[in-house]
N, C-alpha and C. Protein backbone atom coordinates (compact mmCIF):
# COMPACT_ATOMS: atom_id res chain seq x y z
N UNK A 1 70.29 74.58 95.63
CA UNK A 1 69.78 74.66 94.27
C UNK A 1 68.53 75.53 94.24
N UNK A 2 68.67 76.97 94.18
CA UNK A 2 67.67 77.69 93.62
C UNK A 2 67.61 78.24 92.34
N UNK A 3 66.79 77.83 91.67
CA UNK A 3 66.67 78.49 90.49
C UNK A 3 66.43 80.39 91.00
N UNK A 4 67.71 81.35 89.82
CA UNK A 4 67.61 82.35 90.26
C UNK A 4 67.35 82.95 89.18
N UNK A 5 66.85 84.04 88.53
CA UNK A 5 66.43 85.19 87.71
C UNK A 5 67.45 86.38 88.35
N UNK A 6 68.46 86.59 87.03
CA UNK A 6 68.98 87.82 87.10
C UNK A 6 68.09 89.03 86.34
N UNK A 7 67.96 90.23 86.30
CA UNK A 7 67.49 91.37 86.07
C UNK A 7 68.23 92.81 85.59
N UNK A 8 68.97 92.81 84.75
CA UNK A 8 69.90 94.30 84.08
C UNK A 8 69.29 95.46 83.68
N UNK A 9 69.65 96.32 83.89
CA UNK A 9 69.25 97.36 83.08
C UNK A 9 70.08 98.32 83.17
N UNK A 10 71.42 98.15 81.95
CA UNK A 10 72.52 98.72 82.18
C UNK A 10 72.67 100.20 82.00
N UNK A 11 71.67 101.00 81.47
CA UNK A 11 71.61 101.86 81.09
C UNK A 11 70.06 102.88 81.79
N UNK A 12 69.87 103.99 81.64
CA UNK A 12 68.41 104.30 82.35
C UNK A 12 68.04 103.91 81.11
N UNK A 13 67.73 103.76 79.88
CA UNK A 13 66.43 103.69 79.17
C UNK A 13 65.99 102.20 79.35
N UNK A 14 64.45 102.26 79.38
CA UNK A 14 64.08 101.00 80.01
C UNK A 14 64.39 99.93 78.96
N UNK A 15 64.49 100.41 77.64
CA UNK A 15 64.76 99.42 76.48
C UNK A 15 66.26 98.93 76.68
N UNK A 16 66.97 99.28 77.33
CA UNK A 16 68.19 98.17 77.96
C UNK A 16 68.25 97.02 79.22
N UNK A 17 66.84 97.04 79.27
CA UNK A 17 66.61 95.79 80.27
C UNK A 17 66.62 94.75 79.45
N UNK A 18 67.35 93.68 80.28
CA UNK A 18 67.32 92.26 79.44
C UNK A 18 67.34 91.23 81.22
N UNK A 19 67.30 89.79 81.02
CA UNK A 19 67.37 89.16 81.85
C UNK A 19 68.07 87.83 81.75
N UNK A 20 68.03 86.97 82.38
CA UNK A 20 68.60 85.46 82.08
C UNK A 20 67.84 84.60 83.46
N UNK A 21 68.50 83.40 83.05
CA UNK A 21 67.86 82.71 84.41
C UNK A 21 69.16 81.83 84.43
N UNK A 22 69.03 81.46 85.84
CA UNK A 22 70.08 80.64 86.22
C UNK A 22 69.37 79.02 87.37
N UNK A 23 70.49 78.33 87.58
CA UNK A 23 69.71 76.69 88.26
C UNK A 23 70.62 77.41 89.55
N UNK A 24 71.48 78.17 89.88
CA UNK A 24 71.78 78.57 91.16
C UNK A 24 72.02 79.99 91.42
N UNK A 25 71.99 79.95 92.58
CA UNK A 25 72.70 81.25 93.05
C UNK A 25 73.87 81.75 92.66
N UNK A 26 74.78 80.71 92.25
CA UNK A 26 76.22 80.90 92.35
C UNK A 26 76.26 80.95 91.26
N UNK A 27 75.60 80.21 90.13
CA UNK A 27 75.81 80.92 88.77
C UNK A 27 75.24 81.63 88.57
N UNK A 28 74.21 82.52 89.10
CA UNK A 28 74.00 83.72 88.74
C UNK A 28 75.06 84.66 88.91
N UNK A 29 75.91 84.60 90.28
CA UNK A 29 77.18 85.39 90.57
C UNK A 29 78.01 85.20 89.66
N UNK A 30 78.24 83.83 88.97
CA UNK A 30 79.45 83.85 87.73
C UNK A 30 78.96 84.90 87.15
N UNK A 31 77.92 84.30 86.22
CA UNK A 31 77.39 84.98 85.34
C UNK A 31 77.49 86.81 85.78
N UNK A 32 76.73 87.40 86.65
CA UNK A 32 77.41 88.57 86.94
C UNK A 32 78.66 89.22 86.23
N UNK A 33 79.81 88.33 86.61
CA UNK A 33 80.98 88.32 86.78
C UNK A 33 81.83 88.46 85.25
N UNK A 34 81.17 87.00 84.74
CA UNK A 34 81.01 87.18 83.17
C UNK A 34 80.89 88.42 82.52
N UNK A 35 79.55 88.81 82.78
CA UNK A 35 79.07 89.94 82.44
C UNK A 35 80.20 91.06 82.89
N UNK A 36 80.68 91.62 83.24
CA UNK A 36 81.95 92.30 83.74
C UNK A 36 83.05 92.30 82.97
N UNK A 37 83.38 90.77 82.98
CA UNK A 37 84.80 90.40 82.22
C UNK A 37 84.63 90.53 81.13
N UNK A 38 83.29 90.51 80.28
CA UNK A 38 82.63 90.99 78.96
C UNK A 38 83.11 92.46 78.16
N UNK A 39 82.56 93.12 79.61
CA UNK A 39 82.72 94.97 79.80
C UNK A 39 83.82 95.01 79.52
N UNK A 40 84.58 94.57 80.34
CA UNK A 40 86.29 95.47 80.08
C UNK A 40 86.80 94.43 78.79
N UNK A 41 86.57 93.45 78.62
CA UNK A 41 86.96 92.95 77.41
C UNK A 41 86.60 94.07 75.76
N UNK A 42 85.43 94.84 76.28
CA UNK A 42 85.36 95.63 74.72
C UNK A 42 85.82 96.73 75.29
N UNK A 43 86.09 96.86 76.58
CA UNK A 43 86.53 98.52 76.66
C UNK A 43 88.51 97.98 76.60
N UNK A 44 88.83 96.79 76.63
CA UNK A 44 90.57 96.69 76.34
C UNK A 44 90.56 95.57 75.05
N UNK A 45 89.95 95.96 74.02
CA UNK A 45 89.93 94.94 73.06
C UNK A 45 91.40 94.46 72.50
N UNK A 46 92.47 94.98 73.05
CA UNK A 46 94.11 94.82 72.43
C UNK A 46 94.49 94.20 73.68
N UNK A 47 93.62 93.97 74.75
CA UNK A 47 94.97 92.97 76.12
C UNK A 47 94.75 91.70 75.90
N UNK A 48 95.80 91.20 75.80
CA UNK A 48 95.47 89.55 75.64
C UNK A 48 94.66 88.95 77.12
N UNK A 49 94.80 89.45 78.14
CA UNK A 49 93.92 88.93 79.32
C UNK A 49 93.65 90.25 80.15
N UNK A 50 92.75 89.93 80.98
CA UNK A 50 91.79 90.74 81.50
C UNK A 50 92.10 90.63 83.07
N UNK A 51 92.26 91.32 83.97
CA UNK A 51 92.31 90.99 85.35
C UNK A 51 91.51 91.99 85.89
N UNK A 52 91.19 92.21 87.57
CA UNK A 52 90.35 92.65 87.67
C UNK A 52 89.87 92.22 89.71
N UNK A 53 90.02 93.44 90.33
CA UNK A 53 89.84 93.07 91.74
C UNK A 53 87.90 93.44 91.95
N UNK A 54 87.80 92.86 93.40
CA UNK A 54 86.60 93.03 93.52
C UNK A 54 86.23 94.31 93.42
N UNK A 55 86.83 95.53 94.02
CA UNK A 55 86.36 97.05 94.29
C UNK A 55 86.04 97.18 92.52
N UNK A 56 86.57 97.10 91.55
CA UNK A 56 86.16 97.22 90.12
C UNK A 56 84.63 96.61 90.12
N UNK A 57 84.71 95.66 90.50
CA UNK A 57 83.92 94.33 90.04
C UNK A 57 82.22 95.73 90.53
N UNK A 58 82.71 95.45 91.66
CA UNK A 58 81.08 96.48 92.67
C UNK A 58 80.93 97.76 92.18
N UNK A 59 82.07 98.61 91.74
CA UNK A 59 82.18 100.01 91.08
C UNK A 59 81.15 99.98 90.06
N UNK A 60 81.31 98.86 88.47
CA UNK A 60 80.79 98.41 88.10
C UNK A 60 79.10 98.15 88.30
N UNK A 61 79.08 97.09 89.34
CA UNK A 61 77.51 97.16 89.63
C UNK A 61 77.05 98.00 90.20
N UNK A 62 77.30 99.25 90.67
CA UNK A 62 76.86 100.46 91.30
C UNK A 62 76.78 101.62 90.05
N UNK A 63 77.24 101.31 88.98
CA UNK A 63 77.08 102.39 87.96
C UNK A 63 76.19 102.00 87.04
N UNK A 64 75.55 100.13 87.51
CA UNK A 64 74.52 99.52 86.74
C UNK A 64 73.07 100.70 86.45
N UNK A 65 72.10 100.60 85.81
CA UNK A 65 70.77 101.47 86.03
C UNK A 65 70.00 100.47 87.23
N UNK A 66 70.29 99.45 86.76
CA UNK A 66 69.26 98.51 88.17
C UNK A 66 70.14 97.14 88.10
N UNK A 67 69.95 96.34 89.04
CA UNK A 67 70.80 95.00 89.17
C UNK A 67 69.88 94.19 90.31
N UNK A 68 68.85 93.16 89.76
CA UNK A 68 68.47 92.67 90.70
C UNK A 68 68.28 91.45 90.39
N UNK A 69 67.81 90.34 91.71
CA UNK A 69 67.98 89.04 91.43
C UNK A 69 66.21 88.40 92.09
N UNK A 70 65.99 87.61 91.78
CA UNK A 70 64.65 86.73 92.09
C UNK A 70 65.03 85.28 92.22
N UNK A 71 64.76 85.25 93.53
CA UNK A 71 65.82 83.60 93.45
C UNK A 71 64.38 83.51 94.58
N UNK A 72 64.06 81.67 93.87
CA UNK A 72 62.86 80.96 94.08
C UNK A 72 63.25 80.16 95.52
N UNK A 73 62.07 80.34 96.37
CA UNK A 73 62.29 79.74 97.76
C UNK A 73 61.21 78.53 97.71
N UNK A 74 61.35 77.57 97.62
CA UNK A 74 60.86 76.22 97.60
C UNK A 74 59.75 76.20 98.65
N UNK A 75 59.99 76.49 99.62
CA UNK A 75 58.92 76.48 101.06
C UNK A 75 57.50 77.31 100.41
N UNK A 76 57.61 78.43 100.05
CA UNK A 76 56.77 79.03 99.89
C UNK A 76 56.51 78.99 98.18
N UNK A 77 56.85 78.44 97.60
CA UNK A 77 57.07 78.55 96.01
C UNK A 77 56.67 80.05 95.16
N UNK A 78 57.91 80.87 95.81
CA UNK A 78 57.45 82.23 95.42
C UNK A 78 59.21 82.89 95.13
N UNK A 79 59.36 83.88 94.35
CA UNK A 79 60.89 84.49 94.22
C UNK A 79 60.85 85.71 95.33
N UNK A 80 61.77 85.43 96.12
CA UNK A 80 62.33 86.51 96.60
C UNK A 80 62.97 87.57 96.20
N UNK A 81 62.70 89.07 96.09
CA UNK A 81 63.81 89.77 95.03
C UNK A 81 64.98 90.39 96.20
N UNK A 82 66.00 90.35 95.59
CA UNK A 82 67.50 90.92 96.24
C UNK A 82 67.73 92.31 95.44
N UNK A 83 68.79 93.22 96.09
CA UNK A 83 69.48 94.28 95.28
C UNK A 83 70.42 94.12 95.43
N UNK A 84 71.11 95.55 94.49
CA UNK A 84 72.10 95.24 95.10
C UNK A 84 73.40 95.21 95.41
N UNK A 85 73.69 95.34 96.99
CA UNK A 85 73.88 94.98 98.19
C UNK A 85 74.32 93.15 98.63
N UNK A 86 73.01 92.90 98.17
CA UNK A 86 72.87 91.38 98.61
C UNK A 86 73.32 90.61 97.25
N UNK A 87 73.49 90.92 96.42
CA UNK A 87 74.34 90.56 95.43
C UNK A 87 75.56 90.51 95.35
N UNK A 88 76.18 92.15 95.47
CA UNK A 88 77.81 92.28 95.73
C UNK A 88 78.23 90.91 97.48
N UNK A 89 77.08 90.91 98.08
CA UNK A 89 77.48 89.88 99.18
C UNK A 89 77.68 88.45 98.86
N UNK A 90 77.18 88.47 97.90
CA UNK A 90 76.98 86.89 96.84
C UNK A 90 77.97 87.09 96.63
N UNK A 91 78.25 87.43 95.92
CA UNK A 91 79.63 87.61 94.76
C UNK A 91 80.91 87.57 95.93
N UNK A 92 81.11 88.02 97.12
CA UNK A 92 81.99 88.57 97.70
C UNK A 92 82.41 86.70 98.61
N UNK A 93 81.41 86.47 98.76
CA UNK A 93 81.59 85.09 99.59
C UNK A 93 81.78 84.04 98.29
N UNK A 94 81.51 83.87 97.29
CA UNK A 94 81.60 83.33 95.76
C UNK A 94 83.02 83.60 96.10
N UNK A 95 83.80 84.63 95.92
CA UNK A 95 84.78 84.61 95.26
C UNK A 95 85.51 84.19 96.51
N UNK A 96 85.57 84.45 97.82
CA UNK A 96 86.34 83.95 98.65
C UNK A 96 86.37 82.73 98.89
N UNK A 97 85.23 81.92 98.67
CA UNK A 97 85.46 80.74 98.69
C UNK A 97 86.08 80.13 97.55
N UNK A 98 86.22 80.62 96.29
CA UNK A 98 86.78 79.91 95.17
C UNK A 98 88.08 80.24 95.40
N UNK A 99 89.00 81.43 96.10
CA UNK A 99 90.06 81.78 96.37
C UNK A 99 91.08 80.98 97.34
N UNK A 100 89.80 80.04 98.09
CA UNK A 100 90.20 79.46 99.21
C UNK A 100 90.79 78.23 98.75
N UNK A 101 90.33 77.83 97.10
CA UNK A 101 90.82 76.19 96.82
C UNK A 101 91.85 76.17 96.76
C-alpha cells in the first residue's frame, strides 16, 4: 500500500499537464491503462469493444510528452519519482499477473 501520484502531460504544451493520485501502485497501473482504453475509445467511437495488446499499450506511453509516477516510501516519508521505463515494468508484471488468474 503506497499511496502513488501519477503525472501526464500528454501533449508538449505544459497546459496539458494534469495529475491524479492513487492508494496503490497497482491502481495507478489500472488507471494508466484506463487512460489508454479511454484513447482508443474516442479514436474507435463506432466499436462496440475495444481490445488491445501490451506493445500498443507502451507505443502509447512513449508518444506520451512526459509520464511519471511519485509513489511514497514510508521509511523515509518522502516520494520517489519513476519514468517511464519503470512504469511500462509496472504495468507489464500487473498484467501478467492478472493473466495468470
Amino acid at each position: 500500500m503506497s499511496h502513488t501520484i501519477l503525472l501526464v502531460q500528454p501533449t508538449p504544451r505544459p497546459e496539458s499537464r494534469t495529475w491524479s493520485d492513487y492508494e496503490t501502485v497497482n491502481e495507478c497501473m489500472e488507471g494508466i491503462c484506463k487512460i489508454f482504453e479511454e484513447h482508443l475509445k474516442k479514436q474507435n467511437p463506432s466499436s462496440a469493444s475495444i481490445t488491445y495488446d501490451v506493445s500498443q499499450l507502451f507505443d502509447f506511453i512513449d508518444r506520451l510528452s512526459d509520464l511519471s509516477c511519485l509513489v511514497y516510501h514510508k521509511s523515509t516519508s518522502t516520494y520517489g519519482p519513476h519514468n517511464k521505463d519503470w512504469i511500462k515494468e509496472q504495468i507489464y508484471i500487473l498484467l501478467r499477473r492478472q493473466a495468470g488468474k
